[in-house]
N, C-alpha and C. Protein backbone atom coordinates (compact mmCIF):
# COMPACT_ATOMS: atom_id res chain seq x y z
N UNK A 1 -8.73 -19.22 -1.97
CA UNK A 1 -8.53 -18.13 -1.02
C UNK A 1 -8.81 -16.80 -1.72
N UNK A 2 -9.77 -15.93 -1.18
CA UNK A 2 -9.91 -14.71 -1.59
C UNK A 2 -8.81 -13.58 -1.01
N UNK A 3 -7.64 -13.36 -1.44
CA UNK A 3 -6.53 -13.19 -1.17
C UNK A 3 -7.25 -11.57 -1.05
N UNK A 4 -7.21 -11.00 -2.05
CA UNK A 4 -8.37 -9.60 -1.97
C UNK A 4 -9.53 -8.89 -0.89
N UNK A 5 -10.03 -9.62 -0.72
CA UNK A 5 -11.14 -9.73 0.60
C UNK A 5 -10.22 -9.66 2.10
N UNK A 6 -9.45 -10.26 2.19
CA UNK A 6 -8.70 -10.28 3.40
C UNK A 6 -7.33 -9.23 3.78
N UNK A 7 -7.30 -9.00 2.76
CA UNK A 7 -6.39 -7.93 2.39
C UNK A 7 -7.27 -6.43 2.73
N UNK A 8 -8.06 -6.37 1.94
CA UNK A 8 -9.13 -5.30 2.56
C UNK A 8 -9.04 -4.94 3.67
N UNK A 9 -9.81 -6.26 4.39
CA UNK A 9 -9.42 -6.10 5.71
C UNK A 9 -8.50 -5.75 6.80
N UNK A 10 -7.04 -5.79 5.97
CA UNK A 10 -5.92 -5.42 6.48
C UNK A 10 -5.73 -4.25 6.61
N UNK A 11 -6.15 -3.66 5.09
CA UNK A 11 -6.27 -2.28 5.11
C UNK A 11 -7.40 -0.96 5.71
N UNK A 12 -8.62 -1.99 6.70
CA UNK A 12 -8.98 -1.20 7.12
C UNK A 12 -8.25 -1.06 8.30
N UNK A 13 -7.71 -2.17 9.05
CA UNK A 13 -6.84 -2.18 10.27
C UNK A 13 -6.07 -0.85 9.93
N UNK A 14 -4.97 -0.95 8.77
CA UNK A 14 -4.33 0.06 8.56
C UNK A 14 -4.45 1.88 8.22
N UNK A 15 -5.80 1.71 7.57
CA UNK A 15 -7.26 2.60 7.98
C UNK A 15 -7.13 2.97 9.57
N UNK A 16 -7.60 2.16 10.37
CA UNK A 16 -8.00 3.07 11.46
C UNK A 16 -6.36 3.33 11.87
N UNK A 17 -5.85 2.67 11.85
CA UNK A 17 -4.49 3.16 12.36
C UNK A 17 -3.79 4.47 12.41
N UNK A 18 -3.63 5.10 10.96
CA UNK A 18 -3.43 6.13 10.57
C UNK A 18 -4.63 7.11 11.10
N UNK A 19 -5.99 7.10 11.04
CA UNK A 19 -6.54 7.98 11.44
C UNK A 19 -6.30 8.21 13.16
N UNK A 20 -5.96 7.31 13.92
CA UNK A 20 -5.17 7.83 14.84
C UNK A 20 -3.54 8.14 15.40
N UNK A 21 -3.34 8.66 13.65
CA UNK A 21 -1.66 9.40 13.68
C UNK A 21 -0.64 8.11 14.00
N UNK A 22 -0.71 6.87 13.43
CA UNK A 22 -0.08 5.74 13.38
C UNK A 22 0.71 5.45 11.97
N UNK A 23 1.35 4.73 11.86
CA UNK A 23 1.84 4.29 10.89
C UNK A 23 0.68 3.28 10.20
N UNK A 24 0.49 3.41 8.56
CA UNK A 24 -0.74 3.04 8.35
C UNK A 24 -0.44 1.32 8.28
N UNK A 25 -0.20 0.24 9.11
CA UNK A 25 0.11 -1.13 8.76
C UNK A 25 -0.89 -1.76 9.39
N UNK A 26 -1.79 -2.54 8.75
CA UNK A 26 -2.57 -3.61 9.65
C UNK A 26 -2.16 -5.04 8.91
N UNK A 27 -2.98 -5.76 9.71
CA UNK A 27 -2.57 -7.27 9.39
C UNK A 27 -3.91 -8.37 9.89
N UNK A 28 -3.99 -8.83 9.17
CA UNK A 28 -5.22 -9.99 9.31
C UNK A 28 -4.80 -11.57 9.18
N UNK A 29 -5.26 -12.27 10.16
CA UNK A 29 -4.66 -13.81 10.11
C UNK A 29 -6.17 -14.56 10.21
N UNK A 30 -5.73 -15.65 8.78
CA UNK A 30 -6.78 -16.49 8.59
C UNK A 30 -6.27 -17.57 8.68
N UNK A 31 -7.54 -18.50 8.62
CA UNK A 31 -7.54 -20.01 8.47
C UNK A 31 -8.50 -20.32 7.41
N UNK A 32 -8.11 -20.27 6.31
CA UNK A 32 -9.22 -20.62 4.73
C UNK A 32 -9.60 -19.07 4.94
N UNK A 33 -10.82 -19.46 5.37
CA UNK A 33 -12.15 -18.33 4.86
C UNK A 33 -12.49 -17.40 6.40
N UNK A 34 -11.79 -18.05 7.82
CA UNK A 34 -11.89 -17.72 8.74
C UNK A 34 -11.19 -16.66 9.17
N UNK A 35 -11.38 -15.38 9.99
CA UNK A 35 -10.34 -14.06 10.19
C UNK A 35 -10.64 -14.93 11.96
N UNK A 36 -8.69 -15.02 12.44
CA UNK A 36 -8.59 -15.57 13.47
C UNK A 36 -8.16 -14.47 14.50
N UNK A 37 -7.61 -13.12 13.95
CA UNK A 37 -6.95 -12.48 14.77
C UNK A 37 -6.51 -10.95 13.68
N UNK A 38 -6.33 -9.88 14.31
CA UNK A 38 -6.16 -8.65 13.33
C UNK A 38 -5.27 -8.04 14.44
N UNK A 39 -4.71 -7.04 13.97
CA UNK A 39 -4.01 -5.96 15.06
C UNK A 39 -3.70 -5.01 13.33
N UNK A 40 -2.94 -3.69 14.49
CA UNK A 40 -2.75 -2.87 13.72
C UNK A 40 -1.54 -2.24 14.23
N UNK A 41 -0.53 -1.50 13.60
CA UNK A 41 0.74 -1.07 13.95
C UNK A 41 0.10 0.45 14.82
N UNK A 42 0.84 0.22 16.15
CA UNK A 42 0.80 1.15 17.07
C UNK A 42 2.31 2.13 17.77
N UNK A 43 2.66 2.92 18.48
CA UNK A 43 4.03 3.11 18.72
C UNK A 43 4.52 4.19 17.69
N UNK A 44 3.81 4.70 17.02
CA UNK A 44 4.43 5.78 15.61
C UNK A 44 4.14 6.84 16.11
N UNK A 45 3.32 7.18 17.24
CA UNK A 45 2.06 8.45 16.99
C UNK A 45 3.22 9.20 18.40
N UNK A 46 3.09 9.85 18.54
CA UNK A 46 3.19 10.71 20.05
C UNK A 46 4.74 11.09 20.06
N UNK A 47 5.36 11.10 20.89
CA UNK A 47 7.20 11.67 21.71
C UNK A 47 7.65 10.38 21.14
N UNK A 48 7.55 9.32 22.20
CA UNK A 48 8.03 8.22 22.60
C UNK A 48 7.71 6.86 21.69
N UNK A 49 8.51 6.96 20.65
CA UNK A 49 7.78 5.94 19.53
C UNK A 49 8.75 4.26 19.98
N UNK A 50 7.94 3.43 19.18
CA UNK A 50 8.82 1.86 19.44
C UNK A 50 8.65 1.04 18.36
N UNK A 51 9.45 0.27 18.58
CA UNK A 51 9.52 0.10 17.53
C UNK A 51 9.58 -1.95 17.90
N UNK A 52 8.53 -1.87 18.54
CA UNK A 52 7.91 -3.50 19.12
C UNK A 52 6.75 -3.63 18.49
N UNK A 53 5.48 -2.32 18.47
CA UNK A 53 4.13 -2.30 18.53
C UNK A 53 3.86 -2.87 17.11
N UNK A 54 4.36 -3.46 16.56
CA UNK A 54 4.40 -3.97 14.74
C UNK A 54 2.40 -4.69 14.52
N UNK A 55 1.83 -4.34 13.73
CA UNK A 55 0.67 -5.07 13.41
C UNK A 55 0.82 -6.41 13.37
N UNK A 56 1.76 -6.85 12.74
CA UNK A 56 1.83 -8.60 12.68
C UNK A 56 2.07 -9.08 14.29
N UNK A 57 2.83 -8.26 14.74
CA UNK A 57 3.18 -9.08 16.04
C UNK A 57 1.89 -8.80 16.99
N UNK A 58 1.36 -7.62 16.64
CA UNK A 58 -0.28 -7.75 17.56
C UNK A 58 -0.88 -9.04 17.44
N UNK A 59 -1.01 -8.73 15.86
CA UNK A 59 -2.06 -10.07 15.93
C UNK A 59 -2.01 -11.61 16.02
N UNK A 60 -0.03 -11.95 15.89
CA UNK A 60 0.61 -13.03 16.53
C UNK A 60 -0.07 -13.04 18.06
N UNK A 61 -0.02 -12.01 19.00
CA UNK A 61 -0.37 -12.02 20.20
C UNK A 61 -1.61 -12.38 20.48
N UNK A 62 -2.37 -11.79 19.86
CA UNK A 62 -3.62 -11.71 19.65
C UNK A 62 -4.62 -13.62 19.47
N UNK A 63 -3.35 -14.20 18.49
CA UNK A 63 -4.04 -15.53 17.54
C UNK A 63 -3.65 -16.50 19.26
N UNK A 64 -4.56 -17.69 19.59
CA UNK A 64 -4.49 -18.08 20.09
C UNK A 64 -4.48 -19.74 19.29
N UNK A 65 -3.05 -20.04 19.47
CA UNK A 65 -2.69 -21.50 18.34
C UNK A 65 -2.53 -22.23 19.76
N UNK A 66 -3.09 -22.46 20.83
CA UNK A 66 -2.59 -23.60 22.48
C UNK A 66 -2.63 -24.72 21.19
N UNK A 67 -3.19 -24.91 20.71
CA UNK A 67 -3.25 -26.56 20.61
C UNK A 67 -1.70 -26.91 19.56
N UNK A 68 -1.44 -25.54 18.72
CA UNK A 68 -0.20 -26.08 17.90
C UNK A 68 -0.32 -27.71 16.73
N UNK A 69 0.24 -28.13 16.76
CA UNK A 69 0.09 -28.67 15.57
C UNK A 69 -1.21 -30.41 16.08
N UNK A 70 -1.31 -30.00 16.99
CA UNK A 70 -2.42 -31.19 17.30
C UNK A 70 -3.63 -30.89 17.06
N UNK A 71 -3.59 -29.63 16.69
CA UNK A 71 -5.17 -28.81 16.83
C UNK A 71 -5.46 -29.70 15.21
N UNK A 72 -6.91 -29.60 15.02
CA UNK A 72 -7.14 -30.05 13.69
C UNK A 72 -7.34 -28.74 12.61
N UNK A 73 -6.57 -28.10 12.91
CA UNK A 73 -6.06 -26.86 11.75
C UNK A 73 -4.47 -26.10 12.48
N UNK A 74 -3.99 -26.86 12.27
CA UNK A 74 -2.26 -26.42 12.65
C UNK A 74 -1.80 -24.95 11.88
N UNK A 75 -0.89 -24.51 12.86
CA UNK A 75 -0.45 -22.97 11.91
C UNK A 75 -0.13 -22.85 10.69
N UNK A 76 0.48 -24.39 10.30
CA UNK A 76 1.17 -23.93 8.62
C UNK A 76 -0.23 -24.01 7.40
N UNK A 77 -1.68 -24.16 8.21
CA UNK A 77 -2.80 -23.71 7.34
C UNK A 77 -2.97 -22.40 7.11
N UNK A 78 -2.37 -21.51 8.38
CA UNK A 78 -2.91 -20.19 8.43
C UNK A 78 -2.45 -19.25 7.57
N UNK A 79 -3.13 -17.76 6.64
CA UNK A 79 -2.36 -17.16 6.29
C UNK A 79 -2.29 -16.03 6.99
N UNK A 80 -1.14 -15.42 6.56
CA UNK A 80 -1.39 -13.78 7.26
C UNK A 80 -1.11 -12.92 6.27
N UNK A 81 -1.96 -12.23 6.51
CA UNK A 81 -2.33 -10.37 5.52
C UNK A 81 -1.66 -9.27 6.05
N UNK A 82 -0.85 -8.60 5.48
CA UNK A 82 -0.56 -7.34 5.64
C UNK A 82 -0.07 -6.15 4.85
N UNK A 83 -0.54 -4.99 4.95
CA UNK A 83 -0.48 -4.23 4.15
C UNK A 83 0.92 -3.76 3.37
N UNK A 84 2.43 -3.79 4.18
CA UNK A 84 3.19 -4.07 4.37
C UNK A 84 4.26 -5.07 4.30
N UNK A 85 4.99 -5.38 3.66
CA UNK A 85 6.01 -6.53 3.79
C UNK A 85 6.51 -6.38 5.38
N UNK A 86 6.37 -7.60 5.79
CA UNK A 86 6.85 -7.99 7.44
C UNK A 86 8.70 -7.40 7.55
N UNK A 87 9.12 -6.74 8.75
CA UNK A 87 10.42 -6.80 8.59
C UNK A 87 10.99 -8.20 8.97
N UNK A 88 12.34 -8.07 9.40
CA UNK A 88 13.07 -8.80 10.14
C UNK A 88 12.56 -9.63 11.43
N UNK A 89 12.03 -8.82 12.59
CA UNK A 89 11.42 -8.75 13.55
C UNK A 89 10.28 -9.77 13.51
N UNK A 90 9.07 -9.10 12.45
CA UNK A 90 7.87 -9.68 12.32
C UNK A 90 8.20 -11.17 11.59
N UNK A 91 9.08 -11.16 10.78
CA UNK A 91 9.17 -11.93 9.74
C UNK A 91 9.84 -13.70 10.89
N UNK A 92 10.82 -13.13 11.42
CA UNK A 92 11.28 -14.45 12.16
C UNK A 92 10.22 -15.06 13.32
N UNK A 93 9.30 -13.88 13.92
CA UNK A 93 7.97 -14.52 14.41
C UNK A 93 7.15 -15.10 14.45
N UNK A 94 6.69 -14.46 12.34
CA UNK A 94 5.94 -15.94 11.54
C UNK A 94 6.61 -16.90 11.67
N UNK A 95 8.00 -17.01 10.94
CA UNK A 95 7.86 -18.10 10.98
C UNK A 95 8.17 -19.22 12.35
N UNK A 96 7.98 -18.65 13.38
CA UNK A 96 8.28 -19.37 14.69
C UNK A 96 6.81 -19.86 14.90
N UNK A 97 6.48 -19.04 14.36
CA UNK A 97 4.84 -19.37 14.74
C UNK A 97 4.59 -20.52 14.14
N UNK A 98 4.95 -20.92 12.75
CA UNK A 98 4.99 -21.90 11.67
C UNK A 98 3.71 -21.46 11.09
N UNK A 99 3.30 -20.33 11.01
CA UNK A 99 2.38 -19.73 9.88
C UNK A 99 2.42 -19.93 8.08
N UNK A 100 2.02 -20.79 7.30
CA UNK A 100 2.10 -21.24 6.36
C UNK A 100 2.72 -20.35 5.08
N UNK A 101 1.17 -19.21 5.08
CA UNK A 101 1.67 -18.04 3.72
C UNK A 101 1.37 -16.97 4.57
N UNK A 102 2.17 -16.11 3.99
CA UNK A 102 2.42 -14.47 4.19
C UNK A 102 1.84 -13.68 2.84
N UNK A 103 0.88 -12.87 2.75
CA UNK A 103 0.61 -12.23 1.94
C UNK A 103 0.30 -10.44 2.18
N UNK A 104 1.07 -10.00 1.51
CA UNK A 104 1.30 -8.58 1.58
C UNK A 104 1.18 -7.83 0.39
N UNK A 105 0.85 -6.18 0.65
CA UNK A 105 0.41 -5.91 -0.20
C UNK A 105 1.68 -4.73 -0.90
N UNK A 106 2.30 -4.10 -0.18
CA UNK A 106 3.40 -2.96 -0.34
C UNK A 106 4.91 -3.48 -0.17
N UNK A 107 5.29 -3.49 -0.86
CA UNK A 107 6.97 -3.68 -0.35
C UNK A 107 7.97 -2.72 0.15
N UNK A 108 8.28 -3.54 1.35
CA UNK A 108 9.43 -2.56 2.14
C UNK A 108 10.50 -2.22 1.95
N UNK A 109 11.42 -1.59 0.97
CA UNK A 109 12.15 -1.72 0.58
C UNK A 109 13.58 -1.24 1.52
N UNK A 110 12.81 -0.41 2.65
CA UNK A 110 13.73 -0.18 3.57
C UNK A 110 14.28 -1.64 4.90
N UNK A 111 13.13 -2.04 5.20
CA UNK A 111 13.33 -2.98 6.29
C UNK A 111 12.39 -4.73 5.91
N UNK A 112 11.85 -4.52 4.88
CA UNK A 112 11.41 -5.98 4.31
C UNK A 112 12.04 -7.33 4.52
N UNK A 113 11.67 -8.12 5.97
CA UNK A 113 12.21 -9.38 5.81
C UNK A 113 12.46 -10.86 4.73
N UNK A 114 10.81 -10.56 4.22
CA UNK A 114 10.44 -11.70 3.79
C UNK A 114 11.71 -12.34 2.15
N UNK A 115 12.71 -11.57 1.81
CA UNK A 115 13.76 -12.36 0.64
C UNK A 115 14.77 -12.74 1.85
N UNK A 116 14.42 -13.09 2.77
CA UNK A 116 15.75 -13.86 3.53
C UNK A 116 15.72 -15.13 3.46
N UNK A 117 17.10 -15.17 2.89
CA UNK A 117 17.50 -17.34 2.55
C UNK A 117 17.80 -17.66 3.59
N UNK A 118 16.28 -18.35 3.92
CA UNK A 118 16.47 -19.29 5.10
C UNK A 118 17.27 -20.56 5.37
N UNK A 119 17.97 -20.58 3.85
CA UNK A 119 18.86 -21.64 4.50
C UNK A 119 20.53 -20.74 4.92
N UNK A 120 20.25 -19.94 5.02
CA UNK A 120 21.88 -18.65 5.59
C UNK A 120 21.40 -18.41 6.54
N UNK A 121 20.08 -18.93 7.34
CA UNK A 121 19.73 -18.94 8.76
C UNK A 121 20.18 -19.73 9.65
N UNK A 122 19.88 -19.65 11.09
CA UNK A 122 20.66 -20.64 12.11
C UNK A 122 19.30 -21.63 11.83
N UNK A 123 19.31 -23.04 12.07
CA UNK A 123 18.46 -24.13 12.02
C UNK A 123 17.58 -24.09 12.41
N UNK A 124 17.38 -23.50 13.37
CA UNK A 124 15.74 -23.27 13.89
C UNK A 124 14.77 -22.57 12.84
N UNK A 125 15.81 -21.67 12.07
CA UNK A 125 14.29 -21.08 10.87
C UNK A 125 14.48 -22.17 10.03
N UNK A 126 15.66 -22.37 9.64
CA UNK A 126 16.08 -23.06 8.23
C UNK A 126 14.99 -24.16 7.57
N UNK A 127 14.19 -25.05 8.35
CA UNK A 127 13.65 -25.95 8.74
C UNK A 127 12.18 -25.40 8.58
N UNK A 128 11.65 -24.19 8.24
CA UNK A 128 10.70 -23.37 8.67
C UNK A 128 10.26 -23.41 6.82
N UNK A 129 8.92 -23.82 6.44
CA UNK A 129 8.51 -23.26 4.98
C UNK A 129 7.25 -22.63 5.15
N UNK A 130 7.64 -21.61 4.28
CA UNK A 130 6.61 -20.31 4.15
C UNK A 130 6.17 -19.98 2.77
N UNK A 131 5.24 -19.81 2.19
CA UNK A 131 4.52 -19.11 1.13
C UNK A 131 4.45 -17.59 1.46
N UNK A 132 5.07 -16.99 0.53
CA UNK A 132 4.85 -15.58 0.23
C UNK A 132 4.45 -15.21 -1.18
N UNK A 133 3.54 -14.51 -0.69
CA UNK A 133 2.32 -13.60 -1.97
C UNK A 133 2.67 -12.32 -2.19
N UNK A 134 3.36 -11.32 -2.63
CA UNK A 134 3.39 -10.38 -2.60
C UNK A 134 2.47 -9.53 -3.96
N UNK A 135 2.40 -8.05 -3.51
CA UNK A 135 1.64 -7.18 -4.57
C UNK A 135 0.26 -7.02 -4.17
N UNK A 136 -0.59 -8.22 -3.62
CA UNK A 136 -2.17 -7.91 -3.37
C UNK A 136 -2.44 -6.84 -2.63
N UNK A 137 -3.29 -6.26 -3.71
CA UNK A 137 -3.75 -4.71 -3.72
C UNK A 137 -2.69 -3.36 -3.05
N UNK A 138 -1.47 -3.59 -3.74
CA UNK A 138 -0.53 -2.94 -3.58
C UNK A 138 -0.90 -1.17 -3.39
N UNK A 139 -1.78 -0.74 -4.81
CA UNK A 139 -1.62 0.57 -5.15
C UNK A 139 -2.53 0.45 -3.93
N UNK A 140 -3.66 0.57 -3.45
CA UNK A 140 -4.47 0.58 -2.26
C UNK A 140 -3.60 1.20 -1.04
N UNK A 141 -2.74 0.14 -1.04
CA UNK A 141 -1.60 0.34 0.50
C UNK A 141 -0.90 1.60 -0.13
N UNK A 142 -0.34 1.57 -1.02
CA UNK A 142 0.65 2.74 -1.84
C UNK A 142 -0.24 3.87 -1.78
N UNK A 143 -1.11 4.33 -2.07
CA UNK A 143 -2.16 5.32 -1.39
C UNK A 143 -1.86 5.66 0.13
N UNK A 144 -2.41 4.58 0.87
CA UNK A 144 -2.37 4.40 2.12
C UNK A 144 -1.09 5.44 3.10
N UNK A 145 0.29 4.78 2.56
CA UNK A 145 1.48 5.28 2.56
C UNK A 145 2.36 6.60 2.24
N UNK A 146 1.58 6.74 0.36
CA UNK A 146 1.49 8.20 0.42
C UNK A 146 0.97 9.02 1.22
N UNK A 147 -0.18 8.73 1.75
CA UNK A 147 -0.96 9.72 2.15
C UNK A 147 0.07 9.79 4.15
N UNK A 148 0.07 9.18 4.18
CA UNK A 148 0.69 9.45 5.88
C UNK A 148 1.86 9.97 5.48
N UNK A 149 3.14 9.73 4.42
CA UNK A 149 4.38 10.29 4.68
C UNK A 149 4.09 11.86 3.81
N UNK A 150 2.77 12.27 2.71
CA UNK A 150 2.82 13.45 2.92
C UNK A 150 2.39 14.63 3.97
N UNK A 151 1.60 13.87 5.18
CA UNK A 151 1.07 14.26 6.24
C UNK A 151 1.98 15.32 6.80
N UNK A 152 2.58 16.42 7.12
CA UNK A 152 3.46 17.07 8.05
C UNK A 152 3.25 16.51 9.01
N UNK A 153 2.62 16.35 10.07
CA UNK A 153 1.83 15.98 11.27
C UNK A 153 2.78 14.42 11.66
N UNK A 154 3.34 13.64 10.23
CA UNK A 154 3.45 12.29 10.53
C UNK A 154 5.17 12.61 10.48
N UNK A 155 5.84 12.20 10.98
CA UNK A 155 7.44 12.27 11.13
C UNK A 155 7.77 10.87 11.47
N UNK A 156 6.83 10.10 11.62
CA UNK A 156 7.57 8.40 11.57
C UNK A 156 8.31 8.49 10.12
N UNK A 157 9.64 7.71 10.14
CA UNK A 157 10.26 7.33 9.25
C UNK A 157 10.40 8.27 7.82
N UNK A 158 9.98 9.20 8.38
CA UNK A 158 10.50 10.76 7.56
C UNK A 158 11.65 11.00 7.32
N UNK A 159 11.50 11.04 5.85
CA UNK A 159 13.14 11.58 5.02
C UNK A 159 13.91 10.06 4.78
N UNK A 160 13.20 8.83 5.15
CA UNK A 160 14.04 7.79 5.25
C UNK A 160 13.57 7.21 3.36
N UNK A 161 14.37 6.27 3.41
CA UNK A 161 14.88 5.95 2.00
C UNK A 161 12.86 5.47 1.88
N UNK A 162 12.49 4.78 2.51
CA UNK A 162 11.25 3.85 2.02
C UNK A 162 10.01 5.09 1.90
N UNK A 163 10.28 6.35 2.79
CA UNK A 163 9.25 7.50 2.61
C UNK A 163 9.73 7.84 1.20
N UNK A 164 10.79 7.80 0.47
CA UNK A 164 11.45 8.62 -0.34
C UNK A 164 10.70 7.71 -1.61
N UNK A 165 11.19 6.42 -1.36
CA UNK A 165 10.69 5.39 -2.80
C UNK A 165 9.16 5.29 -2.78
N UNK A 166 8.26 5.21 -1.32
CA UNK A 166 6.82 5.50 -1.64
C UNK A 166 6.22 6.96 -2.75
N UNK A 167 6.92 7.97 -1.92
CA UNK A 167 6.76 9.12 -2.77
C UNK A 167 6.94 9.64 -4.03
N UNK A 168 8.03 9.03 -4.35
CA UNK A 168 8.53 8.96 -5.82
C UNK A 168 7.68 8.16 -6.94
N UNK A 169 6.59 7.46 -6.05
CA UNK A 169 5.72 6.31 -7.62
C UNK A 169 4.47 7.75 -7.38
């Protein structure tokens, strides 16, 4: 797996994102060598922000798995890319999805799901195994991040602990 290459890709998602006053997070879902589905974090920009529009969960929406584990490439082949460590939210989605590995490039230190002991979960995750990659092409995203929380213009998650620890490296 060219863990690098797909990651890229994440980060152009997260690329265009920010250039339209977004929070810079994209996310890319493969199968091997295949890009099955991308989205990008939306909901940051304008009055009325939310906090649903997550890149991973786009491109959860986005991936079309009908066949599920009968298909002859089942979800726990797939990986997913994101620039970002998944929160809580995104994170219990993968793994509903039964998405195999998670690979990310920035860590969230404010809302980061992915160190949750899934066995201190209710049974439905518990039962759930996931590969997580963290660090690929971190400083890239860490750029990425700097650059939107020194933005004036950007007030998503301004003054919060994870703008504070991006800024500080």
């Amino acid at each position: 797996m060219n863990h690098e290459y797909f990651m890229s890709l994440a980060i152009k998602e997260a690329e265009n994102a920010m250039a339209h006053g977004e929070f810079p997070v994209g996310c890319v879902i493969t199968n091997g060598e295949t890009i099955l589905s991308t989205g990008a974090r939306t909901g940051t920009a304008g009055y009325r922000k939310n906090e649903i529009d997550h890149a991973e969960i786009t491109a959860l929406k986005n991936l079309d798995i009908a066949d599920g584990e009968s298909s002859p490439n089942p979800a726990r082949n797939l990986t997913l890319y994101s620039t970002l460590e998944p929160c809580l939210m995104c994170f219990g989605a993968i793994l509903l999805s039964g998405i195999g590995t998670i690979v990310y490039a920035y860590e969230d230190v404010m809302g980061g799901g992915t160190c949750c002991d899934l066995s201190q979960l209710p049974p439905l995750y518990q039962s759930r195994q996931i590969m997580i990659v963290n660090g690929i092409m971190r400083k890239k995203s860490l750029e990425l991040f700097k650059s939107f929380f020194n933005n004036p213009l950007n007030n998503y998650w301004e003054a919060s602990l994870l703008s504070s620890y991006t800024l500080d490296q």
